[in-house]
Protein backbone atom coordinates (compact mmCIF):
# COMPACT_ATOMS: atom_id res chain seq x y z
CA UNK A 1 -4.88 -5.04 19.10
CA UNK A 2 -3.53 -4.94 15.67
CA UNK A 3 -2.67 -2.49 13.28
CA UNK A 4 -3.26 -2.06 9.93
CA UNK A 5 -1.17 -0.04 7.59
CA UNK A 6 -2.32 2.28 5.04
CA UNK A 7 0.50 2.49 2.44
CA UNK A 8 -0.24 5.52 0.13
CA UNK A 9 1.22 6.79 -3.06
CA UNK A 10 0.12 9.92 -3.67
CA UNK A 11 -0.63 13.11 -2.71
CA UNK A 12 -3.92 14.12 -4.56
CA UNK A 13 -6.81 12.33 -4.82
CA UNK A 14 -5.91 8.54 -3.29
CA UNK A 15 -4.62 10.62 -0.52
CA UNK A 16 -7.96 11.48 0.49
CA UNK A 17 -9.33 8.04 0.18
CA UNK A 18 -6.43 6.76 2.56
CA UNK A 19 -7.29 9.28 4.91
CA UNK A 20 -11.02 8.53 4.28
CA UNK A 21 -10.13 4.70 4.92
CA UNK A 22 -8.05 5.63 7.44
CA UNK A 23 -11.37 7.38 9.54
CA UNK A 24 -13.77 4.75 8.63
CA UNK A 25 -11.43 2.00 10.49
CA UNK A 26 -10.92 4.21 13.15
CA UNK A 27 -14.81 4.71 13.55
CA UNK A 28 -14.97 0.62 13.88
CA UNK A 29 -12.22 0.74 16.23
CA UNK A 30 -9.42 -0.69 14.55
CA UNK A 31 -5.78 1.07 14.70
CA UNK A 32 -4.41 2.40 11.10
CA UNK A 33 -0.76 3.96 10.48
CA UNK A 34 -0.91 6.15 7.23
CA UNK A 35 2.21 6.29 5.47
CA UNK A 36 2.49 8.30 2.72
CA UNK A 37 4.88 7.15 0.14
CA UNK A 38 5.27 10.52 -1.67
CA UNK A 39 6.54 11.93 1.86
CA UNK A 40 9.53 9.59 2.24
CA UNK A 41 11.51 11.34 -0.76
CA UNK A 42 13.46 7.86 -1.83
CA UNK A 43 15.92 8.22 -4.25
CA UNK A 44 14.91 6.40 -7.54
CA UNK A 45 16.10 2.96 -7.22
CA UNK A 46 19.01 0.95 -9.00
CA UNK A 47 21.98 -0.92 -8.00
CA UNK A 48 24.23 1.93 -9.32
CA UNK A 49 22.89 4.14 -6.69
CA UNK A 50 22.75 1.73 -3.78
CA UNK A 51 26.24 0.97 -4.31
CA UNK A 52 27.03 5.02 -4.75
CA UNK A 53 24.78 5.89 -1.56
CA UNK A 54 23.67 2.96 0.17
CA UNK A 55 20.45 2.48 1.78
CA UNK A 56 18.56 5.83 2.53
CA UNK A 57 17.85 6.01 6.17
CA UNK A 58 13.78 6.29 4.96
CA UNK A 59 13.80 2.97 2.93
CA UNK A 60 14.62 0.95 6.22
CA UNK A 61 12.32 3.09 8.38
CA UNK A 62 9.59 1.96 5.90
CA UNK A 63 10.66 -1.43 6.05
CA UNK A 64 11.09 -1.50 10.12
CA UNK A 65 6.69 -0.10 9.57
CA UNK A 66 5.61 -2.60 7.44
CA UNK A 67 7.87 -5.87 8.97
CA UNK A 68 5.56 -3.97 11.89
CA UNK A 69 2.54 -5.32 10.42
CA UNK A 70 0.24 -7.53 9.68
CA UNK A 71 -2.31 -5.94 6.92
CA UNK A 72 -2.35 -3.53 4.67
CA UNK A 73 -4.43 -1.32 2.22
CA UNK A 74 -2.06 -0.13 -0.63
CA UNK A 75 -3.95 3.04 -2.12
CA UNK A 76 -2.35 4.10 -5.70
CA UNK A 77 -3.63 5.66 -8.68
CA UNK A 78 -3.17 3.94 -12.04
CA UNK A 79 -0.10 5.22 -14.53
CA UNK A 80 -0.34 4.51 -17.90
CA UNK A 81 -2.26 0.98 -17.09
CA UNK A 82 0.34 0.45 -14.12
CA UNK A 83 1.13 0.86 -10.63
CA UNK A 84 3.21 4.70 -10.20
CA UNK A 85 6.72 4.57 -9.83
CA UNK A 86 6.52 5.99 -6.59
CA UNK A 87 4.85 2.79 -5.29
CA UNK A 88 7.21 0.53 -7.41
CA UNK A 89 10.24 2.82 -6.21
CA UNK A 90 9.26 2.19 -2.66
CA UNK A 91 8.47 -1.65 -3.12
CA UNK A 92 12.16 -1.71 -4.80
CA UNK A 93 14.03 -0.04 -1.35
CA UNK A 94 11.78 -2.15 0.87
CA UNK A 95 13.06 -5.68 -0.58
CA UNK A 96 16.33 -4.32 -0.36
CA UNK A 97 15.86 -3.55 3.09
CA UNK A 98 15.10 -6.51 4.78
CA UNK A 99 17.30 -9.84 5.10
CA UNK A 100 15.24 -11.31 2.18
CA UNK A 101 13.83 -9.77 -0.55
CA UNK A 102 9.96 -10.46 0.15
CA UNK A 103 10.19 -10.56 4.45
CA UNK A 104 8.37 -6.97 4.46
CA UNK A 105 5.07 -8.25 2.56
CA UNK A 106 5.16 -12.28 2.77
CA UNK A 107 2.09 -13.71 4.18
CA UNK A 108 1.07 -10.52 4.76
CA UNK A 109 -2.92 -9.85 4.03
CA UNK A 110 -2.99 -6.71 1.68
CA UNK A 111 -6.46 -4.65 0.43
CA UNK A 112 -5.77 -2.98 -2.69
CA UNK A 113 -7.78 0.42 -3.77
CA UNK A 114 -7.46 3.42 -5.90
CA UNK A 115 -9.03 6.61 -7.07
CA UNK A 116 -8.92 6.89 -10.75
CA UNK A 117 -9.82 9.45 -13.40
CA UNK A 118 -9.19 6.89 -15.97
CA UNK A 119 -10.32 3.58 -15.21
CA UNK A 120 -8.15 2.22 -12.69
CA UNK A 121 -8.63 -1.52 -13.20
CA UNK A 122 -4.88 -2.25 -14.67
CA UNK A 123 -3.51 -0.50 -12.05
CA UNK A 124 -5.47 -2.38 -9.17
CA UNK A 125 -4.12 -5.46 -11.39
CA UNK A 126 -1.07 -4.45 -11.77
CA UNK A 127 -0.47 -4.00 -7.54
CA UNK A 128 -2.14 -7.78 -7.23
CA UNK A 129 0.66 -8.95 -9.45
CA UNK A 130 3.25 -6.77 -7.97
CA UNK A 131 2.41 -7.82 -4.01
CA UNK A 132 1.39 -11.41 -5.17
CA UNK A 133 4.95 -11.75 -6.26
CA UNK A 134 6.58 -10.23 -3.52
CA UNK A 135 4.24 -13.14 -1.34
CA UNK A 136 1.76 -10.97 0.18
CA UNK A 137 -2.38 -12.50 0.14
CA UNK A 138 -4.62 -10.62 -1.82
CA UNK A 139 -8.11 -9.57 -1.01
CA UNK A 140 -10.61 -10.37 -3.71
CA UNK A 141 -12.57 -7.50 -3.25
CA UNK A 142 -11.02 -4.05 -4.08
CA UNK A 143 -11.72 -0.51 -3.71
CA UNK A 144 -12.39 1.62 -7.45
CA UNK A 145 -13.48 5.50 -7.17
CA UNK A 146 -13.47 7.60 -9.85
CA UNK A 147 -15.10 11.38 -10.07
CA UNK A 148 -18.24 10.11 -11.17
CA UNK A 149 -18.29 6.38 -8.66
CA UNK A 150 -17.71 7.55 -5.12
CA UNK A 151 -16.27 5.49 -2.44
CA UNK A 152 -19.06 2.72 -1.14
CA UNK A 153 -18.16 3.47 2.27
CA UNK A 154 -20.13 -0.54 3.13
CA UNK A 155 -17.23 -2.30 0.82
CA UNK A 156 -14.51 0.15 2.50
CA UNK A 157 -15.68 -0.79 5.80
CA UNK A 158 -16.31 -4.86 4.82
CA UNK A 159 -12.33 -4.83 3.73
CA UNK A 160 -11.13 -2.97 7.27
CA UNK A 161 -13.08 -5.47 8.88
CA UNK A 162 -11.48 -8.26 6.85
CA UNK A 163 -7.76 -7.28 7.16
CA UNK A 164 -8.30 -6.73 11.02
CA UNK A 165 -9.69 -10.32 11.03
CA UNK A 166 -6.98 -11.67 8.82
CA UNK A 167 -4.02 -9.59 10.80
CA UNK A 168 -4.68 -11.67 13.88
CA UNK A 169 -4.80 -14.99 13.00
């Protein structure tokens, strides 16, 4: 059986739709492993600091989880028309973890979805450019909620169904 990973970056509102994602797979019977990036405390990234303090013990854990797997859904709100630095942060230590820079997400399948007070679309964009770079394959489909466009729990459960499909080929 596979796993898919639920990589989260926050602790509000796209919290609760991981967690929400996170139930819906489990009622179709696929495995999930929630990790919330907020909870891993990294250091903010640069070379200065590697150098100073190495590699925090919670950058390669995450790294050791996601080599782990096959899929993902990244869940992030949208900052300022971007991805948050705590999900660019982590994405930073992870390709510094691993022998090569993209071995944690290449050829990886990876869902993207957010909750968004203010539109949310640049941010979903700006995570397809961000794990399209780092070599990972993109759903087409993504998950938008907002306060006034719940989550369409069909298209939540569509995308599970996909990445468990896609994570064991």
């Amino acid at each position: 059986m596979s796993k898919i990973g639920i990589l989260v970056a926050s602790a509000n509102n796209n919290l609760k739709l991981g967690q929400r994602l996170a139930q819906l797979a489990e009622e179709l019977g696929v495995e999930t492993e929630l990790i919330n990036l907020v909870d891993l405390d990294l250091p903010l990234y640069s070379t200065v600091e590697e150098e100073r303090n190495g590699l925090p013990a919670s950058a390669q854990e995450l790294a050791n989880k996601v080599l782990a797997l096959k899929a993902f859904i990244v869940v992030a709100p949208e900052y300022n028309g971007v991805m948050p630095p705590v999900l660019n942060n982590a994405m930073a230590w992870t390709s510094r973890s691993t022998k090569d820079w993209r071995d944690a997400f290449n050829e990886k399948v990876v869902g993207l979805a957010t909750h968004s007070g203010g539109g949310g679309q640049k941010g979903l964009q700006a995570m397809r450019i961000q794990f399209q770079h780092l070599g990972a394959n993109i759903l087409a489909r993504e998950i938008l909620t907002s306060y006034d466009k719940p989550l369409n729990e069909d298209t939540a459960k569509n995308m599970i169904q996909q990445l468990d499909k896609l994570s064991r080929v």
